[in-house]
Every structure is written in structure tokens, then in C-alpha cells.
N, C-alpha and C. Protein backbone atom coordinates (compact mmCIF):
# COMPACT_ATOMS: atom_id res chain seq x y z
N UNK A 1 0.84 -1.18 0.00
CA UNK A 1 0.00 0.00 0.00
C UNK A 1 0.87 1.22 0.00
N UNK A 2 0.30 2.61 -0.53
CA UNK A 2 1.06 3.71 -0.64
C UNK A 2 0.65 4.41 0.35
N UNK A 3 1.17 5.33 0.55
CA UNK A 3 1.30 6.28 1.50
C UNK A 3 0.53 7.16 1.07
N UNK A 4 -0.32 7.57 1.77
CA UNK A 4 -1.62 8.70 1.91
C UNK A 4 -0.62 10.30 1.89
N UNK A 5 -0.99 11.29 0.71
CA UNK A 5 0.01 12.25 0.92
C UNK A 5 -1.26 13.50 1.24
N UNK A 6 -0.53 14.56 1.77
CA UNK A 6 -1.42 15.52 2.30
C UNK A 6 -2.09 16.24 1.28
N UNK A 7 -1.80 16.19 0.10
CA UNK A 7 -2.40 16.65 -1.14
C UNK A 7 -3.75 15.36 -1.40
N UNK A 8 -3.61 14.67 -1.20
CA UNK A 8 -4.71 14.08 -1.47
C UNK A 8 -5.82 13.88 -0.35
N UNK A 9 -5.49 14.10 0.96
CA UNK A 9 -6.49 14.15 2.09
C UNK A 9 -6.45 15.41 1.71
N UNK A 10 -6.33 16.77 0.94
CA UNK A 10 -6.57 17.79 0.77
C UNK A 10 -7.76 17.93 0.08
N UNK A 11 -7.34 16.97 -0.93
CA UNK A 11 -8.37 17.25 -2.56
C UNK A 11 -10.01 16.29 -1.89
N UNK A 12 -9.17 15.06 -0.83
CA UNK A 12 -10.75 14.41 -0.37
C UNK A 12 -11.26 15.39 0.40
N UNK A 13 -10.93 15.88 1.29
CA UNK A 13 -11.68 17.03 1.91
C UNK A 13 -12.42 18.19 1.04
N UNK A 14 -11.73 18.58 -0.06
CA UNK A 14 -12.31 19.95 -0.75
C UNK A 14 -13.51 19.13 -1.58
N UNK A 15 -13.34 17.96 -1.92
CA UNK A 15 -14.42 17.40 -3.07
C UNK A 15 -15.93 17.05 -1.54
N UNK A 16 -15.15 17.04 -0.66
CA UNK A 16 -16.53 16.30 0.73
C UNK A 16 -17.05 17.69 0.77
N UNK A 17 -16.55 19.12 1.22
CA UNK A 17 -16.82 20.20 1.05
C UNK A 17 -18.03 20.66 -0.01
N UNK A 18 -17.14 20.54 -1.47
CA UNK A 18 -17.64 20.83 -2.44
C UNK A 18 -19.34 19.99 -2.58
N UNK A 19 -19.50 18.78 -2.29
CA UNK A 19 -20.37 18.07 -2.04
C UNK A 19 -21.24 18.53 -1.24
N UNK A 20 -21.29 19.01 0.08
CA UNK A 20 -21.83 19.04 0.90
C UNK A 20 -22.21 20.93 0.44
N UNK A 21 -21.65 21.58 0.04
CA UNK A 21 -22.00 22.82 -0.28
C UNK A 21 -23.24 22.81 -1.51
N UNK A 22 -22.93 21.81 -2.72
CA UNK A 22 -24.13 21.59 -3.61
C UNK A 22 -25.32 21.18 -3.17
N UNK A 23 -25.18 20.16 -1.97
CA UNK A 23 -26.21 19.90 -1.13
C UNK A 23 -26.88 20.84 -0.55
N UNK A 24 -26.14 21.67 0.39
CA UNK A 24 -26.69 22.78 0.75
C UNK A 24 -27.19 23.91 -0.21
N UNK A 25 -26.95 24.03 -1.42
CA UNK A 25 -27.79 25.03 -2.23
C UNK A 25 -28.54 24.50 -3.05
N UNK A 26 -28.97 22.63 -2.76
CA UNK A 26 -30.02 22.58 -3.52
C UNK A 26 -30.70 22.45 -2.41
N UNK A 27 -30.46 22.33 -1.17
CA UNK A 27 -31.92 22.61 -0.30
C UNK A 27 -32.34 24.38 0.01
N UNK A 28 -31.21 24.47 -0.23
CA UNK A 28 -31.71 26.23 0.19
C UNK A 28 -32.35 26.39 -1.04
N UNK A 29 -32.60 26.14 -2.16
CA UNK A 29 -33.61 26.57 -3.43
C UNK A 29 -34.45 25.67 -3.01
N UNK A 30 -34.49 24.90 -2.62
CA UNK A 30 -36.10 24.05 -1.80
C UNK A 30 -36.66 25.07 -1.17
N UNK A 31 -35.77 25.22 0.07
CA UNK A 31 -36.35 25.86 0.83
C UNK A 31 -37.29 27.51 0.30
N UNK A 32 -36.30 28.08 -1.06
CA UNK A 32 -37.08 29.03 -1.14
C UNK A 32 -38.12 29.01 -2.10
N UNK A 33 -38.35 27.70 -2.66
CA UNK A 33 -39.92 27.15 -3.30
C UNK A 33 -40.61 27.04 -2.76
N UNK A 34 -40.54 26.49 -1.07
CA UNK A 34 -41.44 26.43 -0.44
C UNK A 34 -42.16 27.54 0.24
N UNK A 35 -41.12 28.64 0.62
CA UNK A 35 -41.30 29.62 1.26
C UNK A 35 -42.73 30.62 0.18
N UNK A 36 -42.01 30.63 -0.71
CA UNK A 36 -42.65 31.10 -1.84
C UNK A 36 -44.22 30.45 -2.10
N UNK A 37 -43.79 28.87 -1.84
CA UNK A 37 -45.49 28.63 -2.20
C UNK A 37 -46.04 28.71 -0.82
N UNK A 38 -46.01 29.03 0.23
CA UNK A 38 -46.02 29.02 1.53
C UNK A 38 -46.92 30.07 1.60
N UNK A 39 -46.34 31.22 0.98
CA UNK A 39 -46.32 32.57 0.83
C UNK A 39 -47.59 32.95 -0.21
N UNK A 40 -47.64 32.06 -1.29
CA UNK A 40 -48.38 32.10 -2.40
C UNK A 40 -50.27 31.93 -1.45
N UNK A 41 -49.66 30.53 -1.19
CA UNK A 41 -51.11 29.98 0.05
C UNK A 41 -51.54 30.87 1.05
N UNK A 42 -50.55 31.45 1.85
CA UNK A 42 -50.81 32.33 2.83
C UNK A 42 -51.81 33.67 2.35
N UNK A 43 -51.27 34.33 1.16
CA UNK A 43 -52.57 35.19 0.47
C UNK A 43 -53.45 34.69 -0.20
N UNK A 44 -53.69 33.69 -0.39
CA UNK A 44 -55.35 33.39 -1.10
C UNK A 44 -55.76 33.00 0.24
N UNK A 45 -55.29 32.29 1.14
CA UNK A 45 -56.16 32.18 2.67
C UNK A 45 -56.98 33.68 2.64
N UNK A 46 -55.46 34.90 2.79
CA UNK A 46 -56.70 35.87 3.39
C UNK A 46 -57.43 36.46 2.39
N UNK A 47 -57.12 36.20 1.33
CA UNK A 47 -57.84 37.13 0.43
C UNK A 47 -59.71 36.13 0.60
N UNK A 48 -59.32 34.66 0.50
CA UNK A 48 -60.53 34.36 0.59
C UNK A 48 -61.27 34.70 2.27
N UNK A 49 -60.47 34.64 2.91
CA UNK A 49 -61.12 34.84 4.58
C UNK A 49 -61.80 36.77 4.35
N UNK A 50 -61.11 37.50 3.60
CA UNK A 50 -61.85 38.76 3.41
C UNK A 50 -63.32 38.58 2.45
N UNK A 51 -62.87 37.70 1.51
CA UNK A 51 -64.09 37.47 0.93
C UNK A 51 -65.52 37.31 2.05
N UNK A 52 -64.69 36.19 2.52
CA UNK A 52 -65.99 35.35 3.16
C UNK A 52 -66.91 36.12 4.14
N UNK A 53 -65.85 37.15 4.95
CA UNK A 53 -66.01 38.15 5.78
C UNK A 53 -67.49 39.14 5.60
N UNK A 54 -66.94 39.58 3.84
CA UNK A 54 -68.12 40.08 2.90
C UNK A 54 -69.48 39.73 2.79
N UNK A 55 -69.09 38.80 2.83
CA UNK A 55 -70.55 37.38 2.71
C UNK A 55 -70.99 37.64 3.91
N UNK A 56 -70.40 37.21 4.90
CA UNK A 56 -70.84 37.05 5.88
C UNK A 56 -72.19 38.15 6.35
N UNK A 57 -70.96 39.63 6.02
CA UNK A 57 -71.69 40.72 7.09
C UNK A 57 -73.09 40.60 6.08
N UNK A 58 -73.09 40.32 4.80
CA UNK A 58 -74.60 40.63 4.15
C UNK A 58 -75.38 39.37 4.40
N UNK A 59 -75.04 38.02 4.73
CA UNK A 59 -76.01 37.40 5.04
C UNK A 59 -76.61 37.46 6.04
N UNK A 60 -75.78 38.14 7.42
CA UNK A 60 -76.27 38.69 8.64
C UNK A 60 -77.74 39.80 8.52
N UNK A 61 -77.38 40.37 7.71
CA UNK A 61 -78.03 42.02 7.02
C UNK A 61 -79.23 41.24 6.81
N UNK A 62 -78.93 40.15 5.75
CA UNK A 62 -80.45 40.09 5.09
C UNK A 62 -81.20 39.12 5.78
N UNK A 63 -80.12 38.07 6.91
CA UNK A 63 -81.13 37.61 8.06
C UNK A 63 -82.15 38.66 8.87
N UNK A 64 -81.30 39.88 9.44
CA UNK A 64 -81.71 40.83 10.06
C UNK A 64 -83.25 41.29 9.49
N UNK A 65 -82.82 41.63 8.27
CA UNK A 65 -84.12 42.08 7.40
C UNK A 65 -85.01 41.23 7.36
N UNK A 66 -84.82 39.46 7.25
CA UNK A 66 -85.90 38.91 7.14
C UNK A 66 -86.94 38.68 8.59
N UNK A 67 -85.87 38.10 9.69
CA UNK A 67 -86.56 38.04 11.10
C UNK A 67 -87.39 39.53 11.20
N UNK A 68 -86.67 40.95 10.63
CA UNK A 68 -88.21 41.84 11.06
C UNK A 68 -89.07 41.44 10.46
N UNK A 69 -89.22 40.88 9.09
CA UNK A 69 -90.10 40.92 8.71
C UNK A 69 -91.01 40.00 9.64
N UNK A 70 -90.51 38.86 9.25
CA UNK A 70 -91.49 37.81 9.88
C UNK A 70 -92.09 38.21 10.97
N UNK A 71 -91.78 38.87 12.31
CA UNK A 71 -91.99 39.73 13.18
C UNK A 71 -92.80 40.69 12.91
N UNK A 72 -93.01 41.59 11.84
CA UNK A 72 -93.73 42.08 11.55
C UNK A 72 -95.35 41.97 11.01
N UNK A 73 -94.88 40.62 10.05
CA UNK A 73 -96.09 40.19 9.82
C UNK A 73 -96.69 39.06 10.81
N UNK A 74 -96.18 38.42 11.56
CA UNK A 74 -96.61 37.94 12.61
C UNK A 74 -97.27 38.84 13.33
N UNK A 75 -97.19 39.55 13.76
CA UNK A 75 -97.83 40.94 14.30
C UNK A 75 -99.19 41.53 13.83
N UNK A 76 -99.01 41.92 12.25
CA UNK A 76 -100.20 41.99 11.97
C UNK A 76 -101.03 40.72 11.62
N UNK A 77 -100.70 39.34 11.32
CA UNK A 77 -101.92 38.72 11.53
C UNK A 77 -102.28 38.75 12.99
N UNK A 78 -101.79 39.00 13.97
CA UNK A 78 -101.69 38.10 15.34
C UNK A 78 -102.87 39.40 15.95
N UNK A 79 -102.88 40.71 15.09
CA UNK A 79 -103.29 42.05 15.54
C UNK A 79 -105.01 41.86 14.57
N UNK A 80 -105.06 40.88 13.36
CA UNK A 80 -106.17 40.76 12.78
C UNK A 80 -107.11 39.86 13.34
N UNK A 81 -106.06 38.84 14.04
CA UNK A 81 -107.14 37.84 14.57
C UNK A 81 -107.95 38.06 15.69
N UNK A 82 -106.97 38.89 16.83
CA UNK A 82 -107.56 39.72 17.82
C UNK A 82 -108.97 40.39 17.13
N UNK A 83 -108.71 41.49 15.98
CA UNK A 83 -109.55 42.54 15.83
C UNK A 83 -110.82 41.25 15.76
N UNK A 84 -110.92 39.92 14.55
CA UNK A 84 -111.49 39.16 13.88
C UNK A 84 -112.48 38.64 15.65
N UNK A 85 -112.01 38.38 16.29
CA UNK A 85 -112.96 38.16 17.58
C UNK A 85 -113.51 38.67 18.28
N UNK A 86 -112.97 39.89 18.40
CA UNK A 86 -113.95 40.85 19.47
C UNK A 86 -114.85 41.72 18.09
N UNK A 87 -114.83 41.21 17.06
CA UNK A 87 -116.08 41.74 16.28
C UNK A 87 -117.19 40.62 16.13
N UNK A 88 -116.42 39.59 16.55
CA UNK A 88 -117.68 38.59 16.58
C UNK A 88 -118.44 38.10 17.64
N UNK A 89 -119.59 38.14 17.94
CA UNK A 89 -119.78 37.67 19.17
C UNK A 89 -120.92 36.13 18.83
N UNK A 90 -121.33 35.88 20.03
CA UNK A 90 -121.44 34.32 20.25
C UNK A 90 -122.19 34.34 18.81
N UNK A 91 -123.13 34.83 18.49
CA UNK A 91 -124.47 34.59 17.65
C UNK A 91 -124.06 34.25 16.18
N UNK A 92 -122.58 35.65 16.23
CA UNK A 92 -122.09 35.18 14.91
C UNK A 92 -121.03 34.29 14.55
N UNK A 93 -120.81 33.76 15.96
CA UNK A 93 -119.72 33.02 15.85
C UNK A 93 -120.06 31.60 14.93
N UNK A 94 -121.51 31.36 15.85
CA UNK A 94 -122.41 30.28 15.25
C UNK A 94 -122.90 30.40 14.23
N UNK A 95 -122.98 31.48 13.70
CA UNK A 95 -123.46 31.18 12.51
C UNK A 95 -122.06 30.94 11.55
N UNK A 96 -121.40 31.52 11.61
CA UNK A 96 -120.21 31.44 10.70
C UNK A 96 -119.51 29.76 10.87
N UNK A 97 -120.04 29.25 11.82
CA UNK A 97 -119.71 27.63 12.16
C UNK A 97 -120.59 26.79 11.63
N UNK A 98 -121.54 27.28 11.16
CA UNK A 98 -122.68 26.78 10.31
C UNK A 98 -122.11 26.56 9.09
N UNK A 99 -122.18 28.25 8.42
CA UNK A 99 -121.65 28.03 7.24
C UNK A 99 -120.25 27.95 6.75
N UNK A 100 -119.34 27.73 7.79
CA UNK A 100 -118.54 26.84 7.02
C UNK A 100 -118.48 25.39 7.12
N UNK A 101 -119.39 24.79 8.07
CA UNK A 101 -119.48 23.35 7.84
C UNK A 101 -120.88 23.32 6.56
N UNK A 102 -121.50 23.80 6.15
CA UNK A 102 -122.39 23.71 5.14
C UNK A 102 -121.54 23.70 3.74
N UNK A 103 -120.28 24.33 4.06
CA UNK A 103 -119.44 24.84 3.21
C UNK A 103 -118.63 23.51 2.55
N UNK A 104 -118.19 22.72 3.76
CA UNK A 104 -117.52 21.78 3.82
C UNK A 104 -118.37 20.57 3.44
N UNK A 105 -120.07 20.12 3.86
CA UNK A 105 -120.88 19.28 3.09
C UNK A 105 -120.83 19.01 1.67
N UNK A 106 -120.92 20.42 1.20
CA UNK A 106 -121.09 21.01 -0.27
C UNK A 106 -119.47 20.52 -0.64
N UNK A 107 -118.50 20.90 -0.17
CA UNK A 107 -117.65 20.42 -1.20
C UNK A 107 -117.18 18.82 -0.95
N UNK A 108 -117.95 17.78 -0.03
CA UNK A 108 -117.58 16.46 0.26
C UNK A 108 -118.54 15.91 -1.09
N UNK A 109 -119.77 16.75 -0.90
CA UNK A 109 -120.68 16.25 -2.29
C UNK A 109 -120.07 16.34 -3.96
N UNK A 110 -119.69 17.78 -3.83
CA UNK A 110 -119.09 17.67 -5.21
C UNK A 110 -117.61 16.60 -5.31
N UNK A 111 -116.56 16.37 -4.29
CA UNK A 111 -115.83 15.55 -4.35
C UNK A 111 -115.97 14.51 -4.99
N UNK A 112 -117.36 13.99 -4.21
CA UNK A 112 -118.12 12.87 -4.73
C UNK A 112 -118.85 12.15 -5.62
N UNK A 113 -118.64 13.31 -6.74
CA UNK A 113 -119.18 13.58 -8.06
C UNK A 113 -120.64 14.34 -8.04
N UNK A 114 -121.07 14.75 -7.22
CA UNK A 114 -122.56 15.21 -7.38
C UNK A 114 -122.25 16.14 -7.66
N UNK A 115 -123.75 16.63 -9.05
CA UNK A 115 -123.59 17.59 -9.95
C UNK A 115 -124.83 18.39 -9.70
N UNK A 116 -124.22 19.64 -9.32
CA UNK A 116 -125.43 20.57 -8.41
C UNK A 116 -126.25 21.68 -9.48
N UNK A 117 -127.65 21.42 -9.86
CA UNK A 117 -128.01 21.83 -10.82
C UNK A 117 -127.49 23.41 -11.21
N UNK A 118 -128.08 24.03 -12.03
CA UNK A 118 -127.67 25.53 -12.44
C UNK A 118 -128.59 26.32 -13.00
């Protein structure tokens, strides 16, 4: 065997170097693909989280708008049915219970095919 000369544990060291330095700048260009798509992701998050934000406050809005309504018109039937009873009293109550079960005969008959002259 020959003798190991310092020029050549020189040149193995600079080529382990040289190696380990290509290594290191192909992860550091990793690293800045990732950063980059990292970066890329990070603004469509907020751009969509502002979107959604948008959405949001108007579906709130037009909940808002709809519960008055319903509230509202709950109200006025709830204010017609009141008026609808204290205009009726017992006499007409009965009669109006008349004719809508007379109401309801009449249309079990025609259901039934009966043909009501004219």
C-alpha cells in the first residue's frame, strides 16, 4: 500500500466540502420554493377569509331584514285575529260555524261527483 500524501487528504476534503455545499444550495432553493409557495397559500387564505367576511356581514343584514319581517307580519296577523274576535260575538260566531261546515258538506258532495243543478 502507498502512502496517503497531504495533497490528497486535501483534494478528499475539498471534493466532501464541495459536495456538501451543492447539497446545501439545492436545499436552500427548496427551501425558497417552499417559502414562496407558503407565501403564495398564505394570500389566497386571506384574500378568501376577506371574501368570506363580505358574505358574511350581508347574510347577517339580510337575516336581520328577514326576522323583522317575519316579526312584523306575525304581528299583523296576530293584531287581525284579535280585531277578527272581538267583532264577533257568540251569535255570529255560530253562525259562521254553520256556514262553514255547510261549506264543507257542499264540497264532500261535489268531491263525490254530485252535480249541483244551475
Amino acid at each position: 500500500m502507498g502512502q496517503i500524501n497531504s495533497e490528497e487528504i486535501l483534494s478528499s476534503e475539498i471534493s466532501s466540502y464541495e459536495e456538501l455545499l451543492a447539497k446545501s444550495l439545492q436545499l436552500q432553493g427548496r427551501v425558497k420554493e417552499t417559502q414562496a409557495s407558503l407565501e403564495a397559500a398564505y394570500s389566497g387564505i386571506i384574500n378568501a377569509k376577506h371574501v368570506f367576511e363580505e358574505i358574511k356581514k350581508e347574510n347577517i343584514e339580510e337575516l336581520r331584514v328577514f326576522r323583522q319581517t317575519v316579526t312584523r307580519e306575525a304581528a299583523e296577523v296576530t293584531q287581525a285575529i284579535k280585531h277578527l274576535k272581538s267583532n264577533l260575538d257568540a251569535k255570529s260566531l255560530s253562525d259562521l260555524r254553520e256556514y262553514v261546515a255547510l261549506c264543507e258538506r257542499l264540497k264532500t258532495l261535489q268531491d263525490t261527483g254530485f252535480k249541483f243543478p244551475v
